[in-house]
N, C-alpha and C. Protein backbone atom coordinates (compact mmCIF):
# COMPACT_ATOMS: atom_id res chain seq x y z
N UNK A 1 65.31 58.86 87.28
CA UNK A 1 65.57 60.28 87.32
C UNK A 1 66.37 60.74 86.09
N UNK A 2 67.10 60.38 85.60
CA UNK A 2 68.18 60.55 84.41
C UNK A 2 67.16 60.22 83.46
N UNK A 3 66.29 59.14 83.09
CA UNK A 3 65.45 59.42 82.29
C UNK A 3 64.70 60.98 82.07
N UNK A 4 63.92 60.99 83.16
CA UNK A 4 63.31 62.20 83.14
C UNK A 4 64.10 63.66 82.91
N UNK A 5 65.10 63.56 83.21
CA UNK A 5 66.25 64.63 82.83
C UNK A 5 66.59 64.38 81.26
N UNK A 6 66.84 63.01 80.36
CA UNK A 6 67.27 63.49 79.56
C UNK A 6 65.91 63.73 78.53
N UNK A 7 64.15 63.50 78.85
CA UNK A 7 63.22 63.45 78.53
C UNK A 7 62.89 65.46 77.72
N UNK A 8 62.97 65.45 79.72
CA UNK A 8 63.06 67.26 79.36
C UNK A 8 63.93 67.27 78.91
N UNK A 9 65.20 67.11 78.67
CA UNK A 9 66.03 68.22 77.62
C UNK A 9 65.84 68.16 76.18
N UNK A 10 65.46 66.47 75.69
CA UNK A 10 65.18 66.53 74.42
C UNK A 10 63.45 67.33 74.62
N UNK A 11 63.18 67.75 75.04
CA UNK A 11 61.89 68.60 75.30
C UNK A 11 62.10 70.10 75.08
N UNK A 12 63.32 70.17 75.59
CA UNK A 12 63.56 71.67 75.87
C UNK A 12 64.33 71.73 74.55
N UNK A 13 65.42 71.28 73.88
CA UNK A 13 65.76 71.22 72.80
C UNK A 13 64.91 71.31 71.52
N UNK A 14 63.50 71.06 71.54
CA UNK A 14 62.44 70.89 70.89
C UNK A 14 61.71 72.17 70.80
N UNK A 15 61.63 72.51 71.38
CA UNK A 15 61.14 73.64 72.48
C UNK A 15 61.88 75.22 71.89
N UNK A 16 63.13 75.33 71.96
CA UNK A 16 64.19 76.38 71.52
C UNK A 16 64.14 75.91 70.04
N UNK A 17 63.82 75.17 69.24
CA UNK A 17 64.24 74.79 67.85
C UNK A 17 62.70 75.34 66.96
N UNK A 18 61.71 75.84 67.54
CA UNK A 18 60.48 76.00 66.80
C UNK A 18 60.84 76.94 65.53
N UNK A 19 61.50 77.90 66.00
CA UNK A 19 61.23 79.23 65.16
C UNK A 19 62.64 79.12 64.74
N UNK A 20 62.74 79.15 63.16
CA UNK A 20 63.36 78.83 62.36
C UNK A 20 63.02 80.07 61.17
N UNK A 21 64.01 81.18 60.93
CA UNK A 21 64.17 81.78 59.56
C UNK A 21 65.21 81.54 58.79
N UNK A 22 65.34 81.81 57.72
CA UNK A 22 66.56 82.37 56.78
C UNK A 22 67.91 82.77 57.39
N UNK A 23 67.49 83.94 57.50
CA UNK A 23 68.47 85.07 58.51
C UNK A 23 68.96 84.55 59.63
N UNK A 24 67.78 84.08 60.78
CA UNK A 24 68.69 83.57 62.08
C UNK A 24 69.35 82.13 61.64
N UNK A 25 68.70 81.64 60.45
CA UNK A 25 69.55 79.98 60.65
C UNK A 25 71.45 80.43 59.81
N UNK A 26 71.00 81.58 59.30
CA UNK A 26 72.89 82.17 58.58
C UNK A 26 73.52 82.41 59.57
N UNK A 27 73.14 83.49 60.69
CA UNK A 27 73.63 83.99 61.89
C UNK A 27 74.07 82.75 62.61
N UNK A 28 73.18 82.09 63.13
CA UNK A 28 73.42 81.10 63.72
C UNK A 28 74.59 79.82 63.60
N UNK A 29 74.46 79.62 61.91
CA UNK A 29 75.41 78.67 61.14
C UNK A 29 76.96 79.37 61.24
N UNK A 30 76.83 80.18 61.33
CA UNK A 30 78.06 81.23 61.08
C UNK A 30 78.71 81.82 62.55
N UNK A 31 77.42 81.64 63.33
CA UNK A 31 78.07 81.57 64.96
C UNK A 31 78.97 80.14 64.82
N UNK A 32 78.19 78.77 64.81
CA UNK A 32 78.77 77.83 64.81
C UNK A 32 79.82 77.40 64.29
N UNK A 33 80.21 78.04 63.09
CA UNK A 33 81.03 77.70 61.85
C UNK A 33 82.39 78.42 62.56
N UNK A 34 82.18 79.86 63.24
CA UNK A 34 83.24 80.40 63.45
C UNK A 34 84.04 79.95 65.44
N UNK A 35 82.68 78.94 65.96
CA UNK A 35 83.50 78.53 66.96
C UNK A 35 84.24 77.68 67.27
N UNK A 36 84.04 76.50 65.77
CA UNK A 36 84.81 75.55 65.44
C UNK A 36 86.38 75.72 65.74
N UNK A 37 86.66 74.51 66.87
CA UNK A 37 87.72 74.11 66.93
C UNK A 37 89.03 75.79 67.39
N UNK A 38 87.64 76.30 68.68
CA UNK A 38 88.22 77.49 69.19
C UNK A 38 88.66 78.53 68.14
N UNK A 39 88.55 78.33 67.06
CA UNK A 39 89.01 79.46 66.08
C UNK A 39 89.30 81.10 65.96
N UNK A 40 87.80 81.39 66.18
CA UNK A 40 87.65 82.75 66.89
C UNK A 40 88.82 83.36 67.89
N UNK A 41 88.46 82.33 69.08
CA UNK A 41 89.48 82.71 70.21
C UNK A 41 90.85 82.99 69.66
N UNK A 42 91.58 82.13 69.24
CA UNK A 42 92.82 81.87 68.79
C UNK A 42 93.09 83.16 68.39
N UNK A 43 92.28 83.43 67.21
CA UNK A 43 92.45 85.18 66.07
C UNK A 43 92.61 86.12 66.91
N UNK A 44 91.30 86.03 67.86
CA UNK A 44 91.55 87.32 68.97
C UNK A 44 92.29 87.39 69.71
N UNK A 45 93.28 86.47 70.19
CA UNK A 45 93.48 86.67 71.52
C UNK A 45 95.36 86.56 70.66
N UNK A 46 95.55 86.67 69.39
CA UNK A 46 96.53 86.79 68.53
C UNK A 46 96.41 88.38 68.08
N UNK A 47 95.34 88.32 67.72
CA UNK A 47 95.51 89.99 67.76
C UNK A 47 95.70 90.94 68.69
N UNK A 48 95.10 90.30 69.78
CA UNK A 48 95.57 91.05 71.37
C UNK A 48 96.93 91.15 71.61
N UNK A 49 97.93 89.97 71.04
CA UNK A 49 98.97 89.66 71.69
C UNK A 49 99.94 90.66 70.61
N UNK A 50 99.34 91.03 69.60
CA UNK A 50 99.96 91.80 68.34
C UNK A 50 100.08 93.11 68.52
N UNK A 51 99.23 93.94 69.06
CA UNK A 51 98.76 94.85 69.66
C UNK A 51 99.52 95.35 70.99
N UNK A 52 99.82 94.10 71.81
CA UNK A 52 100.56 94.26 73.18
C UNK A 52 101.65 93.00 73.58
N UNK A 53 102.48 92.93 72.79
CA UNK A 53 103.28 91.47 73.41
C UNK A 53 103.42 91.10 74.35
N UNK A 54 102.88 91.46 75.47
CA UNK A 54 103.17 91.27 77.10
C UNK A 54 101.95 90.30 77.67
N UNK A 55 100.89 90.40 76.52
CA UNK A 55 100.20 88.85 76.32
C UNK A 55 100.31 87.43 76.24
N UNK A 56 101.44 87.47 75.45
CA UNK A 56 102.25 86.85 74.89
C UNK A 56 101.68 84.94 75.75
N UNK A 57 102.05 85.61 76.90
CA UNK A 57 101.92 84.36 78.35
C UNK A 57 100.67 83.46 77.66
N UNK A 58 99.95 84.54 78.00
CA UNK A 58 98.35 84.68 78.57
C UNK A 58 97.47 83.32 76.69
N UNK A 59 98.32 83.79 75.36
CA UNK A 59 97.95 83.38 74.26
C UNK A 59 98.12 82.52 74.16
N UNK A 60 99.43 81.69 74.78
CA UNK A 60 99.85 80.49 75.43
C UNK A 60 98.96 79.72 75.96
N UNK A 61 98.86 80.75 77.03
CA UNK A 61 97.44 79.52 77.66
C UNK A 61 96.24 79.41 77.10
N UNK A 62 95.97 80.15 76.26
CA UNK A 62 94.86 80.05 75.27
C UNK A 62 94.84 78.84 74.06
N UNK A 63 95.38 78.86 73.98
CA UNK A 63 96.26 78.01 72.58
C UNK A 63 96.46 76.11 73.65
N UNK A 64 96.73 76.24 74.82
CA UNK A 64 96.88 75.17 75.69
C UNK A 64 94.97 75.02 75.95
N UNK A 65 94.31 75.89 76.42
CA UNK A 65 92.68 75.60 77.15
C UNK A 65 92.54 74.77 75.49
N UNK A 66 92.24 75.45 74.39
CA UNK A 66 91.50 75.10 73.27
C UNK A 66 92.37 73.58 73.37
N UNK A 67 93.20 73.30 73.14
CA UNK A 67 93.74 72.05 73.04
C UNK A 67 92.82 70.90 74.28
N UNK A 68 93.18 71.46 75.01
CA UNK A 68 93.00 70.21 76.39
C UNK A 68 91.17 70.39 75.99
N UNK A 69 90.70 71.57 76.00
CA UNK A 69 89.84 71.10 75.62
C UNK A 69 88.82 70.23 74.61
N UNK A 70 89.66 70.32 73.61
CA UNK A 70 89.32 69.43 72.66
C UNK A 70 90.26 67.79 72.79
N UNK A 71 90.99 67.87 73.85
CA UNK A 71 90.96 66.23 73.72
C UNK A 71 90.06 65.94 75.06
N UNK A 72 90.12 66.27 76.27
CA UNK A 72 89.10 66.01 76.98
C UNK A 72 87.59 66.03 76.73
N UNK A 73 86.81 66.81 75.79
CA UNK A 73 85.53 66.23 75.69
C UNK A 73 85.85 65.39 74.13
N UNK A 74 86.29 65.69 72.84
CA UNK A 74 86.33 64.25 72.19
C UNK A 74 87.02 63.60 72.27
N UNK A 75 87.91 63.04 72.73
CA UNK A 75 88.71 61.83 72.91
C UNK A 75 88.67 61.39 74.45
N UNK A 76 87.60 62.23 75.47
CA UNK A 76 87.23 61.38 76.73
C UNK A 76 86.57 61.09 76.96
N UNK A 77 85.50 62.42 77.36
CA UNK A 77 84.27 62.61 77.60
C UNK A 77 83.27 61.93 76.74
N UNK A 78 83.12 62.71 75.27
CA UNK A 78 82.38 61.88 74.44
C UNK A 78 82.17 60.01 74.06
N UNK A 79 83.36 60.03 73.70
CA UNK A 79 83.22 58.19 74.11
C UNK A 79 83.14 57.90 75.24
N UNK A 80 83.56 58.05 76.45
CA UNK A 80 82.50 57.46 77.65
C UNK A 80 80.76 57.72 77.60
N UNK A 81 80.83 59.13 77.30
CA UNK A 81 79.21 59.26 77.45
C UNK A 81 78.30 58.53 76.24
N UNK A 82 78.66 58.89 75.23
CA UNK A 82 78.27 58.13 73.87
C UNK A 82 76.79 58.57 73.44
N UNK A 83 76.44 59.50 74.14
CA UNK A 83 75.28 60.27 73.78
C UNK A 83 75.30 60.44 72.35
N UNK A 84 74.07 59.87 71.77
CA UNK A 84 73.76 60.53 70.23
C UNK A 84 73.15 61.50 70.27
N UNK A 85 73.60 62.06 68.84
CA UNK A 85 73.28 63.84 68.96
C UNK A 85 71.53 63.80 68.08
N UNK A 86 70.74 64.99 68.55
CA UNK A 86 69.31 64.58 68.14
C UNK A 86 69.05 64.15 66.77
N UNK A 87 69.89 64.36 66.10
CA UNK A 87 69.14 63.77 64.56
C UNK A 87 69.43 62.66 64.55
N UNK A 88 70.40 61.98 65.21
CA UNK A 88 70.33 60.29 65.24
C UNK A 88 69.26 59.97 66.44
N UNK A 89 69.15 60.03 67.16
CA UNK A 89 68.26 60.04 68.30
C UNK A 89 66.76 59.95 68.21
N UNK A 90 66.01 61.02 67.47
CA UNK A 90 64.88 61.61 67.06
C UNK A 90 64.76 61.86 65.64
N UNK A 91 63.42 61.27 64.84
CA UNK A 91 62.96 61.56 63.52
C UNK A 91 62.22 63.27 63.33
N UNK A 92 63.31 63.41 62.39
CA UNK A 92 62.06 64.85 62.18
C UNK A 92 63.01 66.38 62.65
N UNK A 93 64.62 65.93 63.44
CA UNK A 93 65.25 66.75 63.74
C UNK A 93 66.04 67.85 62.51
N UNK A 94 65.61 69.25 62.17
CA UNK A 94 66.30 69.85 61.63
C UNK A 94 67.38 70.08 61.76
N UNK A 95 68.42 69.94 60.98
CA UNK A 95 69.38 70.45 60.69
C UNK A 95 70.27 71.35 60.22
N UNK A 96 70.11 72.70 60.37
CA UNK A 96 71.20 73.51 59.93
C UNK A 96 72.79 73.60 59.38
N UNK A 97 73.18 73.21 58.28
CA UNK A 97 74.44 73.04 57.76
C UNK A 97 74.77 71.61 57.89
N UNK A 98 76.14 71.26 58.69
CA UNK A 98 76.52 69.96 58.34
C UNK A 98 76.13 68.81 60.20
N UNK A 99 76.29 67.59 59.09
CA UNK A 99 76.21 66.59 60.70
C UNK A 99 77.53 66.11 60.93
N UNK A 100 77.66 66.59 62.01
CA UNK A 100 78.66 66.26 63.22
C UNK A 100 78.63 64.72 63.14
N UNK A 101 79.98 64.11 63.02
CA UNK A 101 80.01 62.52 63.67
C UNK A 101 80.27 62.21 64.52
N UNK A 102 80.99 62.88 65.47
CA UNK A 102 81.11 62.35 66.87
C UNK A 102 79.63 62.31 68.42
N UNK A 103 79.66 61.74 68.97
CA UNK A 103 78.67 62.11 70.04
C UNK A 103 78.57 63.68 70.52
N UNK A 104 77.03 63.96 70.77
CA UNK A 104 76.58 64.93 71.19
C UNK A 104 76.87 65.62 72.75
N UNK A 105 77.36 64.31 73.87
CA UNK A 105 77.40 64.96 75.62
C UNK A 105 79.29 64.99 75.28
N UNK A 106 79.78 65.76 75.87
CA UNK A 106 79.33 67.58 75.67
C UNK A 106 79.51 68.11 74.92
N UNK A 107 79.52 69.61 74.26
CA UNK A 107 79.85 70.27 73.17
C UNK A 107 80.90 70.51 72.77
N UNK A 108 82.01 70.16 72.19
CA UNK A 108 83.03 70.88 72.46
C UNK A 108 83.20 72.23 71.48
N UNK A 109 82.48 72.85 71.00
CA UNK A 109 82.16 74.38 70.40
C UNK A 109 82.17 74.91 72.21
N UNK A 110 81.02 74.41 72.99
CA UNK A 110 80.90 75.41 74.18
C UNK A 110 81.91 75.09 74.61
N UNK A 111 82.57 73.94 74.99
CA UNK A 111 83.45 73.71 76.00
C UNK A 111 84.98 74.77 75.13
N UNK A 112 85.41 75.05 74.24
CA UNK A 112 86.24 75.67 73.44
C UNK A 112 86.18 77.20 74.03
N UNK A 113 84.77 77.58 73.26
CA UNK A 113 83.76 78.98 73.67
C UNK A 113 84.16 79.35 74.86
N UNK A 114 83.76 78.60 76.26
CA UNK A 114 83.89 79.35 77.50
C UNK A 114 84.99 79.37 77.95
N UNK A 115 86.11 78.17 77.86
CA UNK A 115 87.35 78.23 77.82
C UNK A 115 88.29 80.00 77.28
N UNK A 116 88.05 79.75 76.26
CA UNK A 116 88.44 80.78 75.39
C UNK A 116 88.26 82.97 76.05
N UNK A 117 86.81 82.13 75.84
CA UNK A 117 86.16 83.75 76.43
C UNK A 117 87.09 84.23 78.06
N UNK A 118 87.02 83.06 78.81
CA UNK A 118 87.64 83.05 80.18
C UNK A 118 89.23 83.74 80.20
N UNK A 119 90.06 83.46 79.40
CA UNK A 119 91.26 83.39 79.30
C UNK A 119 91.25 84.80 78.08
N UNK A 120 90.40 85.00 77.31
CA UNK A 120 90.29 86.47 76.21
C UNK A 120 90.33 87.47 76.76
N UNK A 121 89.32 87.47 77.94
CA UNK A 121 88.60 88.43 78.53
C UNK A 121 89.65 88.94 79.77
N UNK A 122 90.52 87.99 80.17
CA UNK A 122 91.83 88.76 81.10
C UNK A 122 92.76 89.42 80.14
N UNK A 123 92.52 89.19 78.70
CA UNK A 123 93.35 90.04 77.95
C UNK A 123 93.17 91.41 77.11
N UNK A 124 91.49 91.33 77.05
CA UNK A 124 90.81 92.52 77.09
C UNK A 124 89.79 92.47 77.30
N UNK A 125 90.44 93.15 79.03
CA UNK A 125 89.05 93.02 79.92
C UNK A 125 87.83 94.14 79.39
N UNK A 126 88.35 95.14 78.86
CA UNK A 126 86.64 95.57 78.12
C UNK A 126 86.30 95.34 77.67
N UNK A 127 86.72 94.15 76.76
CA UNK A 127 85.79 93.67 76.04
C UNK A 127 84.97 92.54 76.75
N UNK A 128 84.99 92.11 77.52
CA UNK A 128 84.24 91.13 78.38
C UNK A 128 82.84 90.90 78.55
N UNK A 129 82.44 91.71 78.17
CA UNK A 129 81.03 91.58 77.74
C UNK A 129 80.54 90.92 76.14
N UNK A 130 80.99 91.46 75.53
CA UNK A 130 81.30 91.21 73.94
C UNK A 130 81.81 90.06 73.96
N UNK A 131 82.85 89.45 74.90
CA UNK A 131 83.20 87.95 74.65
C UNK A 131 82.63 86.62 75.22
N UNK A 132 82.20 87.17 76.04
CA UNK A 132 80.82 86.42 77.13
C UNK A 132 79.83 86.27 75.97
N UNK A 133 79.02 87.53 75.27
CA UNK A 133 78.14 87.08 74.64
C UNK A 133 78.58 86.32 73.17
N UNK A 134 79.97 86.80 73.11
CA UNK A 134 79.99 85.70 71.22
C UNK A 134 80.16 83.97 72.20
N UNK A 135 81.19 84.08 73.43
CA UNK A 135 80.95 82.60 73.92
C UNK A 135 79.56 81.84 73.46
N UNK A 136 78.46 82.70 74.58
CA UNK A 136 77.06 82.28 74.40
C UNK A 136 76.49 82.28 73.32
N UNK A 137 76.72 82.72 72.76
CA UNK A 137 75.97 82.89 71.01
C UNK A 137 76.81 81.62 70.81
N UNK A 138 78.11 81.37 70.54
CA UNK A 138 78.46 79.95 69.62
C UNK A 138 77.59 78.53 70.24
N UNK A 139 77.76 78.73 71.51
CA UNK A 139 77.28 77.70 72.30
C UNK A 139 75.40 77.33 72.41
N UNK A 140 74.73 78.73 71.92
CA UNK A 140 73.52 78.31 71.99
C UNK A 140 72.98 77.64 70.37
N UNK A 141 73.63 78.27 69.57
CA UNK A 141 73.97 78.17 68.05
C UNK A 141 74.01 76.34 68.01
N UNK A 142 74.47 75.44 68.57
CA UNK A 142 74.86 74.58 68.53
C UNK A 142 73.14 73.77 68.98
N UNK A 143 72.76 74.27 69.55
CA UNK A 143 71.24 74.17 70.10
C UNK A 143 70.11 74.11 68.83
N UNK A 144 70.06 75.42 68.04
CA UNK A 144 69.95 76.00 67.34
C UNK A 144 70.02 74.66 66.41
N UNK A 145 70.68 74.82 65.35
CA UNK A 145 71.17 74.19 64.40
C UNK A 145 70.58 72.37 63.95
N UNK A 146 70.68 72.29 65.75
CA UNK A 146 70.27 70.97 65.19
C UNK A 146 71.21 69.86 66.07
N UNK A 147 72.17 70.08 66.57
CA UNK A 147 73.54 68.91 66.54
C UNK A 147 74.01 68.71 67.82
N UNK A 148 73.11 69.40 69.11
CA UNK A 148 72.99 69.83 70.43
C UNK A 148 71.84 69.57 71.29
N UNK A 149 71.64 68.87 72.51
CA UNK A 149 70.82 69.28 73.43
C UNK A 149 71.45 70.64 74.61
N UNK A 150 70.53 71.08 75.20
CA UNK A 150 71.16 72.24 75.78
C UNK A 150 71.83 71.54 77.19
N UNK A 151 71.64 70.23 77.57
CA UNK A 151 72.53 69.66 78.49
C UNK A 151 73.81 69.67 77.91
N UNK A 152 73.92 69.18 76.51
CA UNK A 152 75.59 68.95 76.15
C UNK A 152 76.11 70.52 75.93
N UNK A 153 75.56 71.50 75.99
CA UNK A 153 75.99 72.79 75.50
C UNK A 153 76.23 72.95 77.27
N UNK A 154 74.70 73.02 78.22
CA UNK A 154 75.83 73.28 79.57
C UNK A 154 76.82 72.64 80.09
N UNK A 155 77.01 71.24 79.48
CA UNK A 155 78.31 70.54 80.57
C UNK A 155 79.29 71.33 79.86
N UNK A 156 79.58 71.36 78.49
CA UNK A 156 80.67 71.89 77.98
C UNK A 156 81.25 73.31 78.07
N UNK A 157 80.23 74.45 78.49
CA UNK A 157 80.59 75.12 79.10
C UNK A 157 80.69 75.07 80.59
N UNK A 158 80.65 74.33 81.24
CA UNK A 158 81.14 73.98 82.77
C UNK A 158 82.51 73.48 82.04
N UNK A 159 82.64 72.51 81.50
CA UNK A 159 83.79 71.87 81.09
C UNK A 159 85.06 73.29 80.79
N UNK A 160 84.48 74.23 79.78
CA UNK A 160 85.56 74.96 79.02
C UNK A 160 85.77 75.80 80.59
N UNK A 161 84.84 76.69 81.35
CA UNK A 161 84.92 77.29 82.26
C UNK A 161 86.40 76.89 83.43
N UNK A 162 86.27 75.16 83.54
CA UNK A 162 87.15 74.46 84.51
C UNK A 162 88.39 74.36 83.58
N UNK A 163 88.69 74.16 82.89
CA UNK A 163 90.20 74.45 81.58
C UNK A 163 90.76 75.60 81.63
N UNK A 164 89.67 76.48 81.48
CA UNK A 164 89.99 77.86 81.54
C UNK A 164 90.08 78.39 82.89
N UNK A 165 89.99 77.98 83.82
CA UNK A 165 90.79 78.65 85.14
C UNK A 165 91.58 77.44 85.62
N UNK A 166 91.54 76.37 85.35
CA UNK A 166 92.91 75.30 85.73
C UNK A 166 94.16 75.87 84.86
N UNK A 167 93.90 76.52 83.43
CA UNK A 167 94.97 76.57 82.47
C UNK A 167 95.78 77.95 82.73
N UNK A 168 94.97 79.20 83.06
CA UNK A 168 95.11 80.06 83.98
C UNK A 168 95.58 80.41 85.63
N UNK A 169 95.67 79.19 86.05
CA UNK A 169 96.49 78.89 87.19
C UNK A 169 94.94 79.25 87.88
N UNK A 170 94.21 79.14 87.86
CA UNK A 170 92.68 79.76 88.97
C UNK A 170 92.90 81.63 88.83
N UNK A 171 93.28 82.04 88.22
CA UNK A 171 93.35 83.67 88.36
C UNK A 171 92.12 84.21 87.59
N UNK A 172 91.29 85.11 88.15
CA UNK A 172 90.34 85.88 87.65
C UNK A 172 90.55 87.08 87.32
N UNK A 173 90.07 87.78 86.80
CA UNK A 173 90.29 89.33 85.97
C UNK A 173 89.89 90.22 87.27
N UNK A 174 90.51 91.14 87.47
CA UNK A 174 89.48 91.93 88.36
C UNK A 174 89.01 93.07 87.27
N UNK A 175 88.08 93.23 87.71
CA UNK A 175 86.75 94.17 87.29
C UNK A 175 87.29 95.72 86.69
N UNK A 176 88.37 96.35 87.48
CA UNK A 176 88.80 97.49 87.27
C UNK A 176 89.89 97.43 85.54
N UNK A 177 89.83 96.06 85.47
CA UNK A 177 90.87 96.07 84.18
C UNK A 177 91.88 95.41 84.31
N UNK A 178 92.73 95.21 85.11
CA UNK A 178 93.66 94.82 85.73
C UNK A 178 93.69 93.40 85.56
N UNK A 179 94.87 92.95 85.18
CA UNK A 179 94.79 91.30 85.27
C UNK A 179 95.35 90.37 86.53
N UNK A 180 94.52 89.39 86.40
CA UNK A 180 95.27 88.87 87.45
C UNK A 180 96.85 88.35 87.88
N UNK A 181 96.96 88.43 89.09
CA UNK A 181 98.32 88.60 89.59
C UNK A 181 98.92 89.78 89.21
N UNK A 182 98.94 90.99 88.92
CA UNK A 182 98.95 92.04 89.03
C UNK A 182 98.89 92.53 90.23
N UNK A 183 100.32 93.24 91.05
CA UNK A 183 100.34 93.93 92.19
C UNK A 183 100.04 95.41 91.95
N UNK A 184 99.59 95.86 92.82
CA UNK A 184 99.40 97.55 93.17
C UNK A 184 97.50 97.66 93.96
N UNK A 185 97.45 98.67 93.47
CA UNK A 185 95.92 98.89 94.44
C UNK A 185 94.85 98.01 93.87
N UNK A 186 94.92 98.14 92.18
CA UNK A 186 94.02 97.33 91.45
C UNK A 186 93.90 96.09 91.93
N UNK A 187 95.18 95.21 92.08
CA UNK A 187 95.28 93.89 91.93
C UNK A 187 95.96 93.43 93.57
N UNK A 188 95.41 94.15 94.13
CA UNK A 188 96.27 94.03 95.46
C UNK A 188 95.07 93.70 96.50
């Protein structure tokens, strides 16, 4: 069964990699380039805190998810799993920009990405849409490129998702704006 699972994904990875331009492989490189090592997150969720110091907490735990997440999938995850990433794996795999040396299961761009977005997005909750999709854009980018199957892109966003509400104490945004643990009608 795990055969056949990791059969299709290098299938499906094959599959999402056909169509290749100019333009989307810059976009794409430049999604990737800017999710490196949570980066993005960090800026934003620094400018949030610049803007409103009462963030302050919240940047903390941002600055903590990107961490834990980057030693839990490379210094755990990855060497247990030891998955090679497709261009060692498979002849003929394009590559977009540079090769990654560490193992491919899981991502840690996504696992960073959803982390990040999770913990951004209680700090500006309108933007939550906008941060959901740059998450997904870094994380499919990684697909894209060359240096990803889309299994290591979903564990790692399962991965960043579980960081990002363990690091957050489990608190979710509510919908009206309001952050969590916030008393009154909003948050009540």
């Amino acid at each position: 069964m795990l055969t056949s699972l990791l059969a299709a994904d290098a299938a499906f990875r094959a599959w999402l990699t056909t169509v290749h331009t100019p333009w989307l492989d810059a976009i794409m490189l430049a999604a990737s380039l800017v999710g490196q090592s949570g980066f993005v997150w960090v800026v934003i969720g620094a400018g949030a805190t610049l803007a409103r110091p009462s963030l302050a907490a919240k940047l903390w735990q941002l600055a903590i998810a990107v961490l834990v997440c980057y030693i839990a999938v490379d210094h755990v995850i990855k060497p247990l799993v030891g998955r090679a990433r497709p261009f060692h794996a498979m002849v003929g795999v394009r590559v977009v920009g540079y090769h990654p040396v560490t193992y491919s299961f899981p991502s840690g761009h996504a696992a960073s990405a959803f982390a990040g977005a999770y913990i951004v997005a209680c700090m500006l909750p309108r933007a939550r849409g906008w941060l959901w999709a740059l998450a997904a854009l870094i994380a499919v980018s990684r697909v894209y490129i060359g240096v990803h199957y889309p299994l290591d892109v979903a564990a790692g966003a399962l991965v960043g998702l579980g960081v990002g509400v363990l690091v957050s104490g489990g608190r979710a945004c509510y919908s009206q704006g309001s952050l969590a643990g916030r008393t009154g009608p909003q948050g009540a």
